[in-house]
N, C-alpha and C. Protein backbone atom coordinates (compact mmCIF):
# COMPACT_ATOMS: atom_id res chain seq x y z
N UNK A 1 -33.01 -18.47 -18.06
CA UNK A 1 -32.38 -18.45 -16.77
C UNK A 1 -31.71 -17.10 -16.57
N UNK A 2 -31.91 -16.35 -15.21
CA UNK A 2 -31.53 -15.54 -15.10
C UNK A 2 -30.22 -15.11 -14.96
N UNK A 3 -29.23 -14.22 -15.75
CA UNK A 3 -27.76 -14.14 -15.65
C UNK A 3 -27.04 -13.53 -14.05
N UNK A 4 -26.40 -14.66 -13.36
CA UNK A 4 -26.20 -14.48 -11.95
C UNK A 4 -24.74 -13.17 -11.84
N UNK A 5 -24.94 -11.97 -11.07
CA UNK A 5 -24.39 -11.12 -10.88
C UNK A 5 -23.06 -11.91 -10.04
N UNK A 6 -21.57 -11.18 -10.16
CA UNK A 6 -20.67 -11.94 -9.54
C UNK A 6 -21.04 -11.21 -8.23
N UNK A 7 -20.15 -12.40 -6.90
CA UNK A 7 -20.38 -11.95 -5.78
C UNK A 7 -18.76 -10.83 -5.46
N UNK A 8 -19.09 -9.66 -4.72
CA UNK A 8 -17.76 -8.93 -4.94
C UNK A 8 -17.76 -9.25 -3.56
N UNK A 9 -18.37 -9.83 -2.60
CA UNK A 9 -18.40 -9.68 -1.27
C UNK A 9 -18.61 -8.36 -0.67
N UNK A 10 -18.18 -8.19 1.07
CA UNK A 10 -18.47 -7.45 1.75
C UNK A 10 -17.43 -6.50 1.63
N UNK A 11 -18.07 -4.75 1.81
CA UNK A 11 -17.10 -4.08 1.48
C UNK A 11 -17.72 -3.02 2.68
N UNK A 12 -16.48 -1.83 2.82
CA UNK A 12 -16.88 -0.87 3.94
C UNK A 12 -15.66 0.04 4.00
N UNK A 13 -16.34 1.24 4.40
CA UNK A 13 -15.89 2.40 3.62
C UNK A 13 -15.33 2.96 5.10
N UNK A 14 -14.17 3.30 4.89
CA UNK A 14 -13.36 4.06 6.13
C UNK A 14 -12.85 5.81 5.99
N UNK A 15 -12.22 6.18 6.60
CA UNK A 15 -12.08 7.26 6.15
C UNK A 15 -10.34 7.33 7.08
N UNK A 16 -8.79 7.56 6.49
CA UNK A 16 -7.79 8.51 7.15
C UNK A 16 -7.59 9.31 6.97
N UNK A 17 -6.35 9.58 7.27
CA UNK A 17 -5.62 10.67 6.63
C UNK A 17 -4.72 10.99 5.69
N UNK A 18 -4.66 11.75 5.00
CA UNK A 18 -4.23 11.56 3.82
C UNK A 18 -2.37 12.30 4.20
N UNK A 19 -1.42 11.16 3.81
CA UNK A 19 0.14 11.43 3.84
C UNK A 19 0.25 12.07 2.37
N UNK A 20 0.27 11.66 1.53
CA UNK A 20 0.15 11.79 0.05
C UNK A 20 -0.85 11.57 -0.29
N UNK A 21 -1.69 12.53 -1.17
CA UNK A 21 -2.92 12.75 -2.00
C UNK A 21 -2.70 11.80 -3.26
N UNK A 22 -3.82 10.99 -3.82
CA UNK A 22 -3.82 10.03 -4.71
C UNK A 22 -4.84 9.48 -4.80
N UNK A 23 -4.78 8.47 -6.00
CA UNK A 23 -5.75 7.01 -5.80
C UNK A 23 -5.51 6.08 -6.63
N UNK A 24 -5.85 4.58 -5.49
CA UNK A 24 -5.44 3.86 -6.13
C UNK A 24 -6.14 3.02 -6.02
N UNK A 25 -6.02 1.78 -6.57
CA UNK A 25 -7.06 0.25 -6.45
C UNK A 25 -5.97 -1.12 -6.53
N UNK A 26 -6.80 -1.78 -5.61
CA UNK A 26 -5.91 -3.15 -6.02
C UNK A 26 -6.24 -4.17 -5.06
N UNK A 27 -5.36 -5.16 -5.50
CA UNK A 27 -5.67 -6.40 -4.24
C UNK A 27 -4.60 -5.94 -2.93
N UNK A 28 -5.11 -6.51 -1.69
CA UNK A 28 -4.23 -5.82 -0.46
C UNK A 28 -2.52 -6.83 0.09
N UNK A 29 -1.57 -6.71 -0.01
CA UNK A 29 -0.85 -7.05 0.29
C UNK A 29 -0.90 -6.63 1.86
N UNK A 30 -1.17 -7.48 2.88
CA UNK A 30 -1.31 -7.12 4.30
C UNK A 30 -0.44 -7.56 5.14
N UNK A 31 0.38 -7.03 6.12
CA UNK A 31 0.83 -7.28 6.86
C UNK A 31 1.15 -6.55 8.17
N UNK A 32 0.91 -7.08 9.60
CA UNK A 32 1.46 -6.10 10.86
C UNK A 32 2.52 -6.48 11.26
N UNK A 33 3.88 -6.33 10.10
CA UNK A 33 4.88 -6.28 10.70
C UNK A 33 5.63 -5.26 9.47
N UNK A 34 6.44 -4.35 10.14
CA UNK A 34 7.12 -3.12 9.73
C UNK A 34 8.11 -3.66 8.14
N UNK A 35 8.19 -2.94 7.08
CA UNK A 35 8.94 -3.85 6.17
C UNK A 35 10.00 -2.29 5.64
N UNK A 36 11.58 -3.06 5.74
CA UNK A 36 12.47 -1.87 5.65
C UNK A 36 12.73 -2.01 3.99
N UNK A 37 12.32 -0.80 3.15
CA UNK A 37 12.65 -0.68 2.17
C UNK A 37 13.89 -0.91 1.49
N UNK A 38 14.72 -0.52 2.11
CA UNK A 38 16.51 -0.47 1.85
C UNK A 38 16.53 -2.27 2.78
N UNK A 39 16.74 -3.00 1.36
CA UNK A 39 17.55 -4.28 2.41
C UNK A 39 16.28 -5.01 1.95
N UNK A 40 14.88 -4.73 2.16
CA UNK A 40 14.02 -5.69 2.24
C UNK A 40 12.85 -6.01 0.79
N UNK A 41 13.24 -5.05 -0.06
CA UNK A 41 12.42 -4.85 -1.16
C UNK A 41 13.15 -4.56 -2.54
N UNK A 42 12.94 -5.62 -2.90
CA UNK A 42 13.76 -5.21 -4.87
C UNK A 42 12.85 -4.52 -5.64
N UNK A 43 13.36 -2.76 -5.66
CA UNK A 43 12.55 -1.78 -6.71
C UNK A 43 12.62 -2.25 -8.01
N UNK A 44 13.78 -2.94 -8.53
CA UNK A 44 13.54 -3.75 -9.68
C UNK A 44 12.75 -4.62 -10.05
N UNK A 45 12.17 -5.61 -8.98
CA UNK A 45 11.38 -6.59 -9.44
C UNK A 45 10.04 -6.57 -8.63
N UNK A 46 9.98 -5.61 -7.73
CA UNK A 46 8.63 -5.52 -6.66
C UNK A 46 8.71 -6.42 -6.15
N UNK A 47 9.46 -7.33 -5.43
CA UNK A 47 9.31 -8.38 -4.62
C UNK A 47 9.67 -8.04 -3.12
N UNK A 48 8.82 -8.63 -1.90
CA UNK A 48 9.68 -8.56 -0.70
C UNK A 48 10.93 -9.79 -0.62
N UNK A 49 12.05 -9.37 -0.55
CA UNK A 49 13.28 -10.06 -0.17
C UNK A 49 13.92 -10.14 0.71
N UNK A 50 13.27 -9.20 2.31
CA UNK A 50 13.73 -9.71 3.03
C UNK A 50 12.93 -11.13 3.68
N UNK A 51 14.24 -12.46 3.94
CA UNK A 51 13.66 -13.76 4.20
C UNK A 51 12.76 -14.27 5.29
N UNK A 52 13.07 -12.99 6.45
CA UNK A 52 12.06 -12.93 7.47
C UNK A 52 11.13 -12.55 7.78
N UNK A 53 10.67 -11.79 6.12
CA UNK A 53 9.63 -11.28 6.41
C UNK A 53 8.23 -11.73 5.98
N UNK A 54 7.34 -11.33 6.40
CA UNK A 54 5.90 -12.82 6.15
C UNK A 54 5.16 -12.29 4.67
N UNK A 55 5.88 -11.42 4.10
CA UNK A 55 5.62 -11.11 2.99
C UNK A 55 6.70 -11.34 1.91
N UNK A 56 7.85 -12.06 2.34
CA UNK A 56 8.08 -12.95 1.68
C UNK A 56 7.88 -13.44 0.12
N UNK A 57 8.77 -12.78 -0.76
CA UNK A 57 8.51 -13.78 -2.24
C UNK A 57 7.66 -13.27 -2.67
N UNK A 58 6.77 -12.35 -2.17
CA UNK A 58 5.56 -12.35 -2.37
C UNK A 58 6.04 -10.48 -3.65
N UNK A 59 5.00 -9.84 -4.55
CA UNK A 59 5.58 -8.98 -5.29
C UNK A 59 4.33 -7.95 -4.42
N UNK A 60 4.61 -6.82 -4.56
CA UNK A 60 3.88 -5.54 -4.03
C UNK A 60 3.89 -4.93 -5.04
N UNK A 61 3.85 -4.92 -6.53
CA UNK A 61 3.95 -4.27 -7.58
C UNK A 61 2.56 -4.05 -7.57
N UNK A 62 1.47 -2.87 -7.96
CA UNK A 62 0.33 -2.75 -8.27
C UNK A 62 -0.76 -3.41 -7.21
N UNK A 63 -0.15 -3.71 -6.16
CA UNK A 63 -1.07 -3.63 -4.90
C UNK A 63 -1.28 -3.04 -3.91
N UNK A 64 -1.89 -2.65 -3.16
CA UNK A 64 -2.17 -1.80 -1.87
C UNK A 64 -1.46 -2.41 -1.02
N UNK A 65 -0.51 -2.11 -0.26
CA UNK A 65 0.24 -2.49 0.56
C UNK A 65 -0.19 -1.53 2.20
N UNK A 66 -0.87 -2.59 2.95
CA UNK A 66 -1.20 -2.36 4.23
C UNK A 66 -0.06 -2.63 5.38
N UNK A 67 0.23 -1.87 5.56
CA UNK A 67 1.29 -2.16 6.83
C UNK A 67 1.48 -1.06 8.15
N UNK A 68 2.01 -1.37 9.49
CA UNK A 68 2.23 -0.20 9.98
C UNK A 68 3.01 0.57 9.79
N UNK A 69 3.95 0.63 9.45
CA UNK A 69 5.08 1.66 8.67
C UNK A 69 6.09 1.13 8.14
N UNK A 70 7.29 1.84 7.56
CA UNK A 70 8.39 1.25 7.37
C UNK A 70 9.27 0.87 8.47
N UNK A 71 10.43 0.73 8.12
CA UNK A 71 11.61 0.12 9.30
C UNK A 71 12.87 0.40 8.85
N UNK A 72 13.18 1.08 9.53
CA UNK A 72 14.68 1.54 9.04
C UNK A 72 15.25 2.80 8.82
N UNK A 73 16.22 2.47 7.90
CA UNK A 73 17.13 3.36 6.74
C UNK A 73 16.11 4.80 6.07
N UNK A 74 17.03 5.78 6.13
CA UNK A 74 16.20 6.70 5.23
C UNK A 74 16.59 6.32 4.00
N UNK A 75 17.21 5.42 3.73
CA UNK A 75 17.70 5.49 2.46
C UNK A 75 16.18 4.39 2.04
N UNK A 76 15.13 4.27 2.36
CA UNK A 76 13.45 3.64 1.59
C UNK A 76 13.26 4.17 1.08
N UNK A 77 13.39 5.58 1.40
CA UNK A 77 12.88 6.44 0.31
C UNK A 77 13.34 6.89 -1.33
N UNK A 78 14.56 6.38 -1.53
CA UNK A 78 15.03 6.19 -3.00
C UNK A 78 14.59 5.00 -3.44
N UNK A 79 14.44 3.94 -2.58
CA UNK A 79 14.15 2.54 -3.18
C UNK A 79 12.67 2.76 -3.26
N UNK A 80 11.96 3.13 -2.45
CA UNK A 80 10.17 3.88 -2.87
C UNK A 80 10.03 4.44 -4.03
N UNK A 81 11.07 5.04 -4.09
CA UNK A 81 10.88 6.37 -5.88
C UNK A 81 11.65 5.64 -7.06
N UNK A 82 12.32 4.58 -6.60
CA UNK A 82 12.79 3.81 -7.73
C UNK A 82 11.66 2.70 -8.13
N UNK A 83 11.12 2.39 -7.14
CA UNK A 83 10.36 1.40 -8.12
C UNK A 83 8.70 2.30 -8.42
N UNK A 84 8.44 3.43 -7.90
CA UNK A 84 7.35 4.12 -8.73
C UNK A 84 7.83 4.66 -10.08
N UNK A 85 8.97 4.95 -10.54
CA UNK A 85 9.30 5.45 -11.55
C UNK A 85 9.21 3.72 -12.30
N UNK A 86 10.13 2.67 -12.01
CA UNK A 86 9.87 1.50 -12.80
C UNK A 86 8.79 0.92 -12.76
N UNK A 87 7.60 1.40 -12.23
CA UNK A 87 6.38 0.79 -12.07
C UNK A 87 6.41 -0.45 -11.10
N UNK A 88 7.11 -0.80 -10.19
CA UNK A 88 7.21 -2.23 -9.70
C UNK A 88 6.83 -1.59 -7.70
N UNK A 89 5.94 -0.37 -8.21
CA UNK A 89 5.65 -0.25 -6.85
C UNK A 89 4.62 -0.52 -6.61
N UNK A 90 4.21 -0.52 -4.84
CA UNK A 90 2.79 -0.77 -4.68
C UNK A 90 1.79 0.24 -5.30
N UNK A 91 0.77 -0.18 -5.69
CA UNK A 91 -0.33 0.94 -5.83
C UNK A 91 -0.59 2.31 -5.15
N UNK A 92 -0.25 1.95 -3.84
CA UNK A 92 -0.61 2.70 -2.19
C UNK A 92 -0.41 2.09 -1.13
N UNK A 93 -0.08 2.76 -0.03
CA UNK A 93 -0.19 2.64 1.17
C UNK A 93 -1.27 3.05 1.91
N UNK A 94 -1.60 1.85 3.02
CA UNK A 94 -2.09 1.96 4.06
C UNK A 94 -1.40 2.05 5.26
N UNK A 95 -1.22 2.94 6.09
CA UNK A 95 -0.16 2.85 6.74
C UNK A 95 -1.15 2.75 8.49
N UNK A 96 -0.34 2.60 9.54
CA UNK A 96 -1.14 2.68 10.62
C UNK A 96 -0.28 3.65 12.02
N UNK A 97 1.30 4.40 10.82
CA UNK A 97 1.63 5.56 11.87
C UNK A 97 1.71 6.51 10.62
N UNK A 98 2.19 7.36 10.77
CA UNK A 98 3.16 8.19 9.81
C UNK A 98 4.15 8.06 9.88
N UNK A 99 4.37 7.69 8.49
CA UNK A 99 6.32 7.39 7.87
C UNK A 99 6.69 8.77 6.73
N UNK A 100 7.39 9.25 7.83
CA UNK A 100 8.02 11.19 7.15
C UNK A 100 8.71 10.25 5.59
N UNK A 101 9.72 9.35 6.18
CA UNK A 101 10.90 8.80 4.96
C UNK A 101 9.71 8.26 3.91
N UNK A 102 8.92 7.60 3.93
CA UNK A 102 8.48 6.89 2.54
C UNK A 102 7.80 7.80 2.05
N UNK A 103 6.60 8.89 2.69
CA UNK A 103 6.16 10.11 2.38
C UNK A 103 7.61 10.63 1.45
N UNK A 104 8.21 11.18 1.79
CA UNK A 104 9.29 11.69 1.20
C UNK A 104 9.94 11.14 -0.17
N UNK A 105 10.03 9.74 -0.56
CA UNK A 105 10.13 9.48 -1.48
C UNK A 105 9.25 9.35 -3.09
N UNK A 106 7.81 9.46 -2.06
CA UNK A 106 6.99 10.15 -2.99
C UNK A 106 6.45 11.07 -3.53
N UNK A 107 6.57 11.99 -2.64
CA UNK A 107 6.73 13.70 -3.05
C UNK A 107 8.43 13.77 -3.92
N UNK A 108 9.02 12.95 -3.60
CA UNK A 108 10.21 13.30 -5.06
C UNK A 108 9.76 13.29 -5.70
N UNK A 109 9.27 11.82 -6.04
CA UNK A 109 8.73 11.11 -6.98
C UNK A 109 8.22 12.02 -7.76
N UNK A 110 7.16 12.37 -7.47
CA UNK A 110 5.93 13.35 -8.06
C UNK A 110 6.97 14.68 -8.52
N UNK A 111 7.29 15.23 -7.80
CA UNK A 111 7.95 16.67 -8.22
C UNK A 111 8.99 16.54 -9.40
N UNK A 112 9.99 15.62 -9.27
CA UNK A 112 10.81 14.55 -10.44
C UNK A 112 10.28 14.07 -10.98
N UNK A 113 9.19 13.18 -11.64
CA UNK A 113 8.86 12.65 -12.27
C UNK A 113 7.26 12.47 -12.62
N UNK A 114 6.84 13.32 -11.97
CA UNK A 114 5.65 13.53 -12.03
C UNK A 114 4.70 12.24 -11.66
N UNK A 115 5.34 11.21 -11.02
CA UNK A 115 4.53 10.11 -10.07
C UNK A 115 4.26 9.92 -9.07
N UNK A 116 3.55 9.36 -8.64
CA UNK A 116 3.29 9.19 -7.36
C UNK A 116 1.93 8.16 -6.99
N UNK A 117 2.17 7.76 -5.54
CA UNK A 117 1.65 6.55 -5.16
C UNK A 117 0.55 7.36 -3.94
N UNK A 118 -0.61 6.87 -2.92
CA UNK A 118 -1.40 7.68 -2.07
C UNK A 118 -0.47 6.92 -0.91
N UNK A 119 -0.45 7.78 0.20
CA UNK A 119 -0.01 6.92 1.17
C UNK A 119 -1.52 7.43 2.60
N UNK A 120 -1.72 6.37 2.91
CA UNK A 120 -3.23 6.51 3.89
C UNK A 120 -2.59 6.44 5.29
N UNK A 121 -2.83 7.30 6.37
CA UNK A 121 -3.05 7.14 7.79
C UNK A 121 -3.98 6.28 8.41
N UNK A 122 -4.13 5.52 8.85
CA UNK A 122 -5.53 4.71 9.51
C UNK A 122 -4.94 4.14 11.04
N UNK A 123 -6.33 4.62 11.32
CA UNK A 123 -6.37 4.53 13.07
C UNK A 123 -6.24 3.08 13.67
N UNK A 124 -6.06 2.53 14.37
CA UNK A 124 -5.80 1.13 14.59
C UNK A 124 -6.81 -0.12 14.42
N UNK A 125 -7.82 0.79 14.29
CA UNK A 125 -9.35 -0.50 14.14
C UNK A 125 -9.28 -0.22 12.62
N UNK A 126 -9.15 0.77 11.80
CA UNK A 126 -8.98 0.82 10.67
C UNK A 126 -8.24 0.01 10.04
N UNK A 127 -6.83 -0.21 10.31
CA UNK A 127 -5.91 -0.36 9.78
C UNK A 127 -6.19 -1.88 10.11
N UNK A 128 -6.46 -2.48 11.34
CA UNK A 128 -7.13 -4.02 11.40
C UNK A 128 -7.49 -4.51 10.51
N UNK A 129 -8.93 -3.78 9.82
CA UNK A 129 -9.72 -4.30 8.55
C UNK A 129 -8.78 -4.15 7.55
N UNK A 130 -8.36 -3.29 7.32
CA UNK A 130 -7.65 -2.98 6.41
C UNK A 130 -6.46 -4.24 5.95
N UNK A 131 -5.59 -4.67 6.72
CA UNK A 131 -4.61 -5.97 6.69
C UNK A 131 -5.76 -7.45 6.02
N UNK A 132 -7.21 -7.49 6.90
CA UNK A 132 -7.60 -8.58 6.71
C UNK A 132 -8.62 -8.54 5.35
N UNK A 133 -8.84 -7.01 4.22
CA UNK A 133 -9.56 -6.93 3.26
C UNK A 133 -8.30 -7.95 2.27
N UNK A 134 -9.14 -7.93 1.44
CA UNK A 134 -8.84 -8.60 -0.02
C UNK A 134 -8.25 -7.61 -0.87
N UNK A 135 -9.29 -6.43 -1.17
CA UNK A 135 -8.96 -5.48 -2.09
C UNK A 135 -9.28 -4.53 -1.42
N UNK A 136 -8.52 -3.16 -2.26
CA UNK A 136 -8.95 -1.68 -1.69
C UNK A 136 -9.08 -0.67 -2.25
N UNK A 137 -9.57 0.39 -2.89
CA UNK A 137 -10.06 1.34 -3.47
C UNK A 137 -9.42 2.51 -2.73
N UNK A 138 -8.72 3.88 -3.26
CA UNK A 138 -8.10 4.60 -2.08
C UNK A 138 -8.64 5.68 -2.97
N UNK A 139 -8.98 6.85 -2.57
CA UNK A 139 -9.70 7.96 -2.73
C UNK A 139 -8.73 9.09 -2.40
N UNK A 140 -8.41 9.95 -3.34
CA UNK A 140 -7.86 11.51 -2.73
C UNK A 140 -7.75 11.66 -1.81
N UNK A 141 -9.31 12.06 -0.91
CA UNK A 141 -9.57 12.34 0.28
C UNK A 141 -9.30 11.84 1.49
N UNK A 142 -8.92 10.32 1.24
CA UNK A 142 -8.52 9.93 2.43
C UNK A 142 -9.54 8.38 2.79
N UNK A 143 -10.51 8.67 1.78
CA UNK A 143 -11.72 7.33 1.48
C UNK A 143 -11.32 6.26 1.40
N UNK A 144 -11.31 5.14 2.36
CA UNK A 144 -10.80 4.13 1.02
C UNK A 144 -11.68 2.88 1.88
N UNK A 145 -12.78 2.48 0.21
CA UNK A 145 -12.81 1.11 0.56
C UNK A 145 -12.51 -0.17 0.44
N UNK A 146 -12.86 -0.89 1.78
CA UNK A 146 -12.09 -2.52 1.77
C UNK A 146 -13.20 -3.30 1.25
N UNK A 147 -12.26 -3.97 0.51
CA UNK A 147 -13.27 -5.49 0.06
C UNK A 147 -12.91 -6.81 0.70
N UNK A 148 -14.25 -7.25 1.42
CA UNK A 148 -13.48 -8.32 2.36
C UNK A 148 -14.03 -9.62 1.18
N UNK A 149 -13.63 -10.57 2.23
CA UNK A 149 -14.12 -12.12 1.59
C UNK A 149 -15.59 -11.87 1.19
N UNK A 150 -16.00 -12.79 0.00
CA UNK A 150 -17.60 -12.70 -0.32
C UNK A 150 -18.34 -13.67 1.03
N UNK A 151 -19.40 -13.33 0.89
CA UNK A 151 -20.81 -14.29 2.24
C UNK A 151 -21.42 -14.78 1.42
């Protein structure tokens, strides 16, 4: 009997812009609603903690985190570089504006500590797929593909 290949499902290859140069992989933490770093995210434990938010409980440690930007405080950007230094950050961003503040906490990052996370630009049909993939692959360049549900 022939050994059956797993199904990875449907996948498709986009292209943004690149905020921070990187790459990363992971499953997609998605959401279209703005999440404020300061107040809403424990760099200690990678969890979202704010209660209203639909990401919720949920951890962003080592996942692609799709969202349209942050919300808030400049002060995200220490809580961004605190949990890339403790590892309890997302993999990457997908973002669907440009966020100067979370950019900023990762160019610390990197220059201090020599870490850093990709943060992606994507255009609004982009950034669509992007919330409803599974997983995502992020490329230097700005590449990144989505893995949707298998067919």
């Amino acid at each position: 009997m022939a050994q059956q290949k797993p199904n990875l499902g449907k996948s498709i290859c986009i292209a943004g812009n690149v905020l921070v140069g990187g790459e990363a992989e992971g499953e997609i933490a998605g959401t279209n609603e703005m999440l404020s770093f300061w107040g809403g995210f424990d760099p200690a434990s990678g969890q979202v903690i704010d209660r209203r938010h639909s990401l919720y409980g949920k951890s962003l440690a080592s996942k692609v985190l799709a969202m349209p930007c942050g919300k808030g405080s400049s002060t995200g950007s220490p809580v961004l570089l605190d949990a890339i230094v403790t590892g309890n950050a997302p993999a990457g961003l997908l973002l669907n504006k440009t966020d100067e503040i979370l950019a900023l906490g990762v160019v610390v990052c990197e220059e201090f500590f020599d870490k850093k996370i990709p943060i992606i630009v994507l255009n609004n049909h982009h950034f669509a797929e992007a919330v409803k993939a599974k997983k995502a692959k992020i490329f230097a360049d700005g590449t990144v593909i989505l893995y949707q549900e298998g067919e």
